[in-house]
N, C-alpha and C. Protein backbone atom coordinates (compact mmCIF):
# COMPACT_ATOMS: atom_id res chain seq x y z
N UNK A 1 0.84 -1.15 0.00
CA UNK A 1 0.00 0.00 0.00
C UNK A 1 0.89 1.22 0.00
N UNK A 2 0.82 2.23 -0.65
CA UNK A 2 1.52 3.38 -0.80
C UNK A 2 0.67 4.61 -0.50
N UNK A 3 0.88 5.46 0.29
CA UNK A 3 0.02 6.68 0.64
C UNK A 3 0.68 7.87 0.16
N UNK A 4 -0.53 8.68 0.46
CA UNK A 4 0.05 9.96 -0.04
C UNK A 4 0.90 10.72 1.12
N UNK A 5 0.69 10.58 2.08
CA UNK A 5 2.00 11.22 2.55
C UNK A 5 2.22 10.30 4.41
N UNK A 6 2.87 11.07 4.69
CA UNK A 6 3.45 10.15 6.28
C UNK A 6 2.01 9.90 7.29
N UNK A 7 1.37 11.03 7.36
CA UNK A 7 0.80 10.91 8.65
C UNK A 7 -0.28 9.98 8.00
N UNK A 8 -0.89 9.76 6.84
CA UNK A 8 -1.67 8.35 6.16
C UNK A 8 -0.90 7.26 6.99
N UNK A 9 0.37 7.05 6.76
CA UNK A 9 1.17 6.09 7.09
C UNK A 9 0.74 5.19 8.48
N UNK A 10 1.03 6.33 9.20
CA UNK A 10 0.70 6.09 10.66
C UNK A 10 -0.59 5.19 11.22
N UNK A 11 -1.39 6.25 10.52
CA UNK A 11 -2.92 5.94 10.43
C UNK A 11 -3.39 4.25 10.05
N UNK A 12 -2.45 3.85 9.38
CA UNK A 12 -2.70 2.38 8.19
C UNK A 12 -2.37 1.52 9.12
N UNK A 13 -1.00 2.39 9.78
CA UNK A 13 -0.48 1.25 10.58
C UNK A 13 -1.45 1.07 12.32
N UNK A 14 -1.85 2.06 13.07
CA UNK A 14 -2.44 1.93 13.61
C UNK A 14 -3.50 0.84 13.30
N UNK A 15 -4.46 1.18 12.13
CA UNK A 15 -5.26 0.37 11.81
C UNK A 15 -4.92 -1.35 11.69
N UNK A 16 -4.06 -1.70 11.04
CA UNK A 16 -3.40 -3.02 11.51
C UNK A 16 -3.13 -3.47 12.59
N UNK A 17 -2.72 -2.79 13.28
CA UNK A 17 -2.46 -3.29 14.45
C UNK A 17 -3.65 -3.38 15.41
N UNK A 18 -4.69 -2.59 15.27
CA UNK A 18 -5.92 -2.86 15.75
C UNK A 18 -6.42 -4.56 15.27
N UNK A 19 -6.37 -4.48 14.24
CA UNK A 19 -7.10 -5.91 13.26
C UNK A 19 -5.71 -6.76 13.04
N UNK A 20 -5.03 -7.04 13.87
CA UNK A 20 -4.16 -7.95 14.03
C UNK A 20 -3.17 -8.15 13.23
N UNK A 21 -3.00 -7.19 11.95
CA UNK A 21 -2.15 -7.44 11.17
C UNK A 21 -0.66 -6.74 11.23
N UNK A 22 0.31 -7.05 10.39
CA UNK A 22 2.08 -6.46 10.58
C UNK A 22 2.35 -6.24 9.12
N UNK A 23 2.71 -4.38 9.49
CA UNK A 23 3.23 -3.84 8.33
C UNK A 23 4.20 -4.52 7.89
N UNK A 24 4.71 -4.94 6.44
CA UNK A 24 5.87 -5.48 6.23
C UNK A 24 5.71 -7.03 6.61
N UNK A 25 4.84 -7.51 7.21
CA UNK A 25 4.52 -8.82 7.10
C UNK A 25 3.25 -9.43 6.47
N UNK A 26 2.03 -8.97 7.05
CA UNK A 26 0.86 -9.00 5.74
C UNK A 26 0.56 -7.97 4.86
N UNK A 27 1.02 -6.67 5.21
CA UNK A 27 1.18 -5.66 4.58
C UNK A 27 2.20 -5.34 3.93
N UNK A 28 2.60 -4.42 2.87
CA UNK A 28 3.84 -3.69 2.47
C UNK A 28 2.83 -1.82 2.60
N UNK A 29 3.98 -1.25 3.26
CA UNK A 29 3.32 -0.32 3.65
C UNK A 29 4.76 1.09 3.02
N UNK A 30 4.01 1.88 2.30
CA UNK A 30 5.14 2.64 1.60
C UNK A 30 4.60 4.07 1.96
N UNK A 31 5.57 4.75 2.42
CA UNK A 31 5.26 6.57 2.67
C UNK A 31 5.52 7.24 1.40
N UNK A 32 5.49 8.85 1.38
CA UNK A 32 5.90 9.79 0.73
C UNK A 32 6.13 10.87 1.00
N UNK A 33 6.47 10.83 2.20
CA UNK A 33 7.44 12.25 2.63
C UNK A 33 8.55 12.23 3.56
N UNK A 34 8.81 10.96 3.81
CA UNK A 34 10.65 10.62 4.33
C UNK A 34 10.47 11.36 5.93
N UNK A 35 9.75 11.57 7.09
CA UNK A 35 9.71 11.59 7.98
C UNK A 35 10.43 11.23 9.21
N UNK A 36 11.40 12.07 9.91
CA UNK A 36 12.37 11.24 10.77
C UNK A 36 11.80 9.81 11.17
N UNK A 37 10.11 10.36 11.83
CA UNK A 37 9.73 9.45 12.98
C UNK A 37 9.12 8.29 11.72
N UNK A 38 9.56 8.22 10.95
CA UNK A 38 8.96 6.76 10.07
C UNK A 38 10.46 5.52 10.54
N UNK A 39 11.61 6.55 10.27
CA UNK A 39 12.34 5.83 10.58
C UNK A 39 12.92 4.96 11.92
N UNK A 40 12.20 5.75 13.01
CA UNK A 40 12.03 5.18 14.15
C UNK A 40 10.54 4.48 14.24
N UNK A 41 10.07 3.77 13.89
CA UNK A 41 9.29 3.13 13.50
C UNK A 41 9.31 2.09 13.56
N UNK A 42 8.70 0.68 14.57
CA UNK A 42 9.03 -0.88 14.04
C UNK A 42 8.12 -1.51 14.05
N UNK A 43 8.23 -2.12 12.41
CA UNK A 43 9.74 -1.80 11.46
C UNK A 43 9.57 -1.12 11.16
N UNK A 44 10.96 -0.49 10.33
CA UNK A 44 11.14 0.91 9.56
C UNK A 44 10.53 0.73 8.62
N UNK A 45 10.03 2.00 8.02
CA UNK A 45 9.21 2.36 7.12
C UNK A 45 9.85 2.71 5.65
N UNK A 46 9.21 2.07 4.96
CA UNK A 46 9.79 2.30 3.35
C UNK A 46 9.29 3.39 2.57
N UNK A 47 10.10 4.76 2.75
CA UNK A 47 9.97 5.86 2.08
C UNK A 47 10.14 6.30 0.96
N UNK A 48 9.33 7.70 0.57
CA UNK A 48 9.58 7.93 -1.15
C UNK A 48 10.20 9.24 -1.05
N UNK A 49 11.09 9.76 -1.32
CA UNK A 49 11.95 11.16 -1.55
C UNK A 49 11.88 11.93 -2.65
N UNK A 50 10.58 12.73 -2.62
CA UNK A 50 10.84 13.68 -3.85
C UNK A 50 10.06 15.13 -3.47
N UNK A 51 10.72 16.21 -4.34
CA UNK A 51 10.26 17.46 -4.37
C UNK A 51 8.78 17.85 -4.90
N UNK A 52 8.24 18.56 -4.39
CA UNK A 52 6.79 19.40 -5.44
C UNK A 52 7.26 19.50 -6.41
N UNK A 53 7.70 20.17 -6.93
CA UNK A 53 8.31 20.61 -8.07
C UNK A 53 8.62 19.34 -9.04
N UNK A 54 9.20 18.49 -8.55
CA UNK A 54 9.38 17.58 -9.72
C UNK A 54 7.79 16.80 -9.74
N UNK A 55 7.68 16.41 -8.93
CA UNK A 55 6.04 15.50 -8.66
C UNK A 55 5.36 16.14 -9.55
N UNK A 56 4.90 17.81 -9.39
CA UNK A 56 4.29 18.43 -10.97
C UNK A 56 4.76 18.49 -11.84
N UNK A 57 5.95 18.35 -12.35
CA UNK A 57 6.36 18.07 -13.80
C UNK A 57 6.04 16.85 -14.04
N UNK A 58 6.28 15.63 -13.46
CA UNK A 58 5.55 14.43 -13.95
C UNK A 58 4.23 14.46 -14.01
């Protein structure tokens, strides 16, 4: 699952963990805004690194 940005992230993962499930184990769970606290996270969180600027040119 890929969201649009970190604090989605959080949210997904909360939700799993309510309904018994593990990011990265029944889930693949992907950010998009590279967030310290993703990386303190367990497990760490698989981030996407990019600018506005380029995101609207694509």
């Amino acid at each position: 699952m890929e969201t649009i940005d970190d604090t989605v992230v959080f949210g997904v993962l909360n939700e799993l963990d309510f309904h018994g499930q593990r990011a990265g184990h029944d889930l693949a769970v992907v950010g998009f805004d590279d967030v310290v606290a993703a990386a303190r996270n367990s497990p760490p969180l698989t981030m996407c690194r990019s600018t506005k600027n380029r995101l609207v040119r694509y």
